[in-house]
Protein backbone atom coordinates (compact mmCIF):
# COMPACT_ATOMS: atom_id res chain seq x y z
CA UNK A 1 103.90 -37.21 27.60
CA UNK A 2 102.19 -39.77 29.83
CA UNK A 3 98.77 -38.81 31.29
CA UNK A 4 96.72 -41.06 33.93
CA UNK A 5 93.40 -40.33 35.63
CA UNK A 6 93.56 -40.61 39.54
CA UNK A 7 90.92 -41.75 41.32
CA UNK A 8 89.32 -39.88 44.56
CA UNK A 9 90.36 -43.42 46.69
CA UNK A 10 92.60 -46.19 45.58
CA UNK A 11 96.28 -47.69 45.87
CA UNK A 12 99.59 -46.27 44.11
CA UNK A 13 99.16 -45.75 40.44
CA UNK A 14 101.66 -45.67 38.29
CA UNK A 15 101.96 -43.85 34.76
CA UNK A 16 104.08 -43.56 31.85
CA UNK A 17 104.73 -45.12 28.42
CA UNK A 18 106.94 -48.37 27.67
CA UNK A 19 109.36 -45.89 25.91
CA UNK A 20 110.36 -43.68 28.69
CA UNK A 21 113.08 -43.70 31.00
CA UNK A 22 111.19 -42.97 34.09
CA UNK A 23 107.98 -43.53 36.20
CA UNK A 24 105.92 -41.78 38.13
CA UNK A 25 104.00 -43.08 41.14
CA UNK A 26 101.02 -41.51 42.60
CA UNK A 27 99.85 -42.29 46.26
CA UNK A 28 96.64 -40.66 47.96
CA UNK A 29 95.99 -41.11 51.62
CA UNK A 30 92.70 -40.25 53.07
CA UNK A 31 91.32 -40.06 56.58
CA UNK A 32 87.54 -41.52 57.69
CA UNK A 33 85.03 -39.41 55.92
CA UNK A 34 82.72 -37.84 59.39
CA UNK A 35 78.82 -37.14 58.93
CA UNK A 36 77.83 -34.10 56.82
CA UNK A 37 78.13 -30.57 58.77
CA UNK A 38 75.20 -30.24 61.16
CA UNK A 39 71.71 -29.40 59.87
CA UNK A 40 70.51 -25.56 59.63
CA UNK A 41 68.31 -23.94 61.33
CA UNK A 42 65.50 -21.39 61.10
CA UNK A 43 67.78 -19.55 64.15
CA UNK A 44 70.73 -19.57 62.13
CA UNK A 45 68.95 -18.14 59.08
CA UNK A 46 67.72 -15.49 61.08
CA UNK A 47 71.30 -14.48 63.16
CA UNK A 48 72.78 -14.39 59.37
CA UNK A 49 70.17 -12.07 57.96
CA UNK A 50 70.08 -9.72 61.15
CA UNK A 51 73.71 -9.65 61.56
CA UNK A 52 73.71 -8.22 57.65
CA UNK A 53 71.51 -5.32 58.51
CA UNK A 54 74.21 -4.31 61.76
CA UNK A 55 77.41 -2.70 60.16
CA UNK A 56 80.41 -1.67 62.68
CA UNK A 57 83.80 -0.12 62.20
CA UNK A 58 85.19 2.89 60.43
CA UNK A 59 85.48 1.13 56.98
CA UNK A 60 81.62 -0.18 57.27
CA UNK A 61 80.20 3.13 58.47
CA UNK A 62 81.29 4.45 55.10
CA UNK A 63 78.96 2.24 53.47
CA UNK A 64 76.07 4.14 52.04
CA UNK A 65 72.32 2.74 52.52
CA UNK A 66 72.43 1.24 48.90
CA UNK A 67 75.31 -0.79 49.46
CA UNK A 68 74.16 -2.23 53.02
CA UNK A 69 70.73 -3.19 51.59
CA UNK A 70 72.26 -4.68 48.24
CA UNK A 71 74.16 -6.94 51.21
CA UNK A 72 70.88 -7.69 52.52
CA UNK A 73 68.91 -8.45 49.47
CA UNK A 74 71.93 -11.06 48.49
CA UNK A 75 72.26 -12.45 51.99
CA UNK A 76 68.36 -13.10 51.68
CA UNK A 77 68.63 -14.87 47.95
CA UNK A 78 71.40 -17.07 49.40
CA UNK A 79 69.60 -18.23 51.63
CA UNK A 80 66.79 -19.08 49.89
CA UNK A 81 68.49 -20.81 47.31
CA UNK A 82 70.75 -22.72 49.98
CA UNK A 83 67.47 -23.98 51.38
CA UNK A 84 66.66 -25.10 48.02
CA UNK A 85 69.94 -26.96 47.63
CA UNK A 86 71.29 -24.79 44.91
CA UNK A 87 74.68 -24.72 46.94
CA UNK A 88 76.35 -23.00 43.78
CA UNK A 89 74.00 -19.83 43.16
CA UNK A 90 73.88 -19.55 47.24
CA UNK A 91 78.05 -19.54 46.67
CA UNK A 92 77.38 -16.46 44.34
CA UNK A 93 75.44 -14.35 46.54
CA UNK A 94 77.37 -15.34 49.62
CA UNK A 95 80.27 -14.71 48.09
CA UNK A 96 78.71 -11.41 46.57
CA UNK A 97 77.80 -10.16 50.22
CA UNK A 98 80.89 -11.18 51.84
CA UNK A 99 82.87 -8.81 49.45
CA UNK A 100 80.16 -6.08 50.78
CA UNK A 101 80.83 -6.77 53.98
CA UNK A 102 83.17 -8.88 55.71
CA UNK A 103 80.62 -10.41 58.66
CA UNK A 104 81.85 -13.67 60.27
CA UNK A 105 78.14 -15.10 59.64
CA UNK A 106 78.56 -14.13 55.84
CA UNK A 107 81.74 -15.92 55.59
CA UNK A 108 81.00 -18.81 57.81
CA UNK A 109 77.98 -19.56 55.31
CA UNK A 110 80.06 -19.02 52.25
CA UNK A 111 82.37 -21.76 53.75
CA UNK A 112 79.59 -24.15 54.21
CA UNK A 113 78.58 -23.82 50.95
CA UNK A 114 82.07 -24.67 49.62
CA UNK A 115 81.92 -27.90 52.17
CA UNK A 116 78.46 -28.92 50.24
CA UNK A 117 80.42 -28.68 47.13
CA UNK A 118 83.32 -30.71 47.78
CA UNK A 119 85.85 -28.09 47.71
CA UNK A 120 87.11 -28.78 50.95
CA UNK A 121 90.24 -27.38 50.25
CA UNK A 122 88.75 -23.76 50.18
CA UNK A 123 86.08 -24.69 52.65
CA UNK A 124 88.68 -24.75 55.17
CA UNK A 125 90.51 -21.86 54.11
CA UNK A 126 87.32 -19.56 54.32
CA UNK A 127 86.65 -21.38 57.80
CA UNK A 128 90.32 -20.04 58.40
CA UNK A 129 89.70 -16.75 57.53
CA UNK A 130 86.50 -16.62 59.55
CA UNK A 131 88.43 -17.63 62.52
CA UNK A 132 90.68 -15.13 62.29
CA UNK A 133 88.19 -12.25 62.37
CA UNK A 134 87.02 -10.31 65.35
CA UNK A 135 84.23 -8.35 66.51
CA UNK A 136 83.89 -4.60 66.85
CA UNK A 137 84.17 -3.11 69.95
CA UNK A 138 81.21 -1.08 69.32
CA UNK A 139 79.25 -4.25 68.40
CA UNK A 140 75.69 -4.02 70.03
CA UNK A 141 75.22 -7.10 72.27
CA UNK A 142 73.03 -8.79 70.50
CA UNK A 143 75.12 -8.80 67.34
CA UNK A 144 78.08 -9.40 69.40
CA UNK A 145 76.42 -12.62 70.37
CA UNK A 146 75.53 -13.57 67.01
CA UNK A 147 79.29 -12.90 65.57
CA UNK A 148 81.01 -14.56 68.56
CA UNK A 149 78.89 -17.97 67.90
CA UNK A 150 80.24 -17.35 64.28
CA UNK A 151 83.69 -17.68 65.31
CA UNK A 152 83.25 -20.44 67.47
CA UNK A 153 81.60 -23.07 65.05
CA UNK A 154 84.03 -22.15 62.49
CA UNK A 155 86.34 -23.35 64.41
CA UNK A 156 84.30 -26.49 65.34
CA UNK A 157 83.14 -27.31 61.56
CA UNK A 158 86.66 -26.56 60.00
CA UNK A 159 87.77 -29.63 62.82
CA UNK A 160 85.44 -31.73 61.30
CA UNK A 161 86.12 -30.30 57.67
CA UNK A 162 89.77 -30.83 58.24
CA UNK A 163 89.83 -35.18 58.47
CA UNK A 164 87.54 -35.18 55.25
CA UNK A 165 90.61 -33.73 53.07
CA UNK A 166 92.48 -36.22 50.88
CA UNK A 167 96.15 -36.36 50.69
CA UNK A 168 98.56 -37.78 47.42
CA UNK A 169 102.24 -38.01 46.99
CA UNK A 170 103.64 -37.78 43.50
CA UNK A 171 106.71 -39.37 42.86
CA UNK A 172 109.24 -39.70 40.09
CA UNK A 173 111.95 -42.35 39.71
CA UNK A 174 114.32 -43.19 37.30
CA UNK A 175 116.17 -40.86 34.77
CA UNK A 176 114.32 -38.17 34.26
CA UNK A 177 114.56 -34.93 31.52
CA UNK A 178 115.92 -31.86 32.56
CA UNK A 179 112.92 -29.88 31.43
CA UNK A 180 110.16 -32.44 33.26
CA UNK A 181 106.94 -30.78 33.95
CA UNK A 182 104.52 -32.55 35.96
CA UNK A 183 100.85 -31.51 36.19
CA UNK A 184 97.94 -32.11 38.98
CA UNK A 185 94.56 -31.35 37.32
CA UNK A 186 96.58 -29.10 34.24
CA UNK A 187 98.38 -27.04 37.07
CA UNK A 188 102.32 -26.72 37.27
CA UNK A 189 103.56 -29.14 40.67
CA UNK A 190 106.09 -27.43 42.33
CA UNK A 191 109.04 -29.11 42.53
CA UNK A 192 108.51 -28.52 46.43
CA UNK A 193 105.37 -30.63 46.49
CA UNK A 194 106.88 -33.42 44.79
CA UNK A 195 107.78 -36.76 46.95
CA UNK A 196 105.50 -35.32 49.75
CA UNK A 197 102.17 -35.46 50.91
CA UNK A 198 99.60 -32.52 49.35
CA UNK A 199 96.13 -31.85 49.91
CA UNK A 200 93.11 -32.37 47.08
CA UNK A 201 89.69 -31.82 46.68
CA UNK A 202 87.64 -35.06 46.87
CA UNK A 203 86.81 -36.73 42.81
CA UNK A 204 88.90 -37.74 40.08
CA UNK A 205 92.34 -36.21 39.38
CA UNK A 206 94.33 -36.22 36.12
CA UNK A 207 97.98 -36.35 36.13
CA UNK A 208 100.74 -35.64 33.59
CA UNK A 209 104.47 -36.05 33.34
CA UNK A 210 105.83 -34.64 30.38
């Protein structure tokens, strides 16, 4: 087995023992790291917290008043502790509330706190799935509002989440064993994803070929 530790930035490395047959070379590719998503506001805070108390749709309207202010009361705790830069207890209760109920504002703030994280892998899925969403046709026009803007900067922070993303290439030359398993961070590679370019989260990365 041959094991190697892959740095966030760097050139090729390669890995392997003086006994094997074969080599594997790792190659990461990254793109200009932009500024850091753009500051919140007081407004922001606010169009999150109202749009948790404004539930519309058939599945929503089944929500009884328990639920809806359980969605509240974790909406409000995220915030606070997002304000207090504890970006992975804010993840909780984001998370938490989005499972309640499935708001663009909820989710757009659950991706941000992902971004703050370095995950920016699932960052810009949740961006993705926040996109994706629409609003209610019997959304009041003040929520509407609210939801709509939602939409709209997940689409313009995902742009800017999207360049941050680092890419590597794994390859493997030589003779290699029929029963080779190679393994990004102790998961499986698909034998798809080998040779070719393949997103990571920014930080160290261990590799194994066995």
């Amino acid at each position: 087995a041959a094991t190697d530790t892959l740095p966030a930035r760097g050139f090729p490395r390669r890995c392997g023992s003086h006994k094997s047959q074969w080599r594997c070379a790792f190659a990461l590719r990254t793109k200009p790291r932009l500024n850091a998503a753009v500051k919140r506001t007081r407004l922001a805070v606010a169009l999150l917290l109202a749009a948790l108390t404004t539930l519309s749709g058939p599945a929503r309207a089944e929500l009884d008043a328990t639920t809806k202010a359980a969605a509240r009361a974790l909406g409000v705790e995220a915030i606070k502790l997002y304000k207090a830069g504890d970006m992975r207890g804010a993840l909780d209760r984001f998370t938490r509330a989005h499972q309640l109920i499935d708001l663009p504002t909820s989710g757009i703030w659950r991706a941000r706190c992902l971004a703050q994280l370095g995950r920016l892998i699932e960052a810009s899925e949740q961006y993705l799935v926040v996109t994706r969403m629409t609003v209610g046709a019997d959304v009041g026009d003040d929520n509407r509002v609210k939801h709509e803007k939602a939409l709209a900067d997940a689409h313009k922070e995902r742009a800017l989440i999207e360049p941050r993303i680092p890419k590597v290439k794994i390859l493997l030359t030589g003779k290699l064993p029929p029963d080779v398993t190679v393994q990004l961070d102790g998961k499986d590679v698909p034998a798809a994803l080998l040779g070719v370019f393949q997103p990571v989260n920014p930080g160290e990365h261990k590799l194994s070929v066995r």
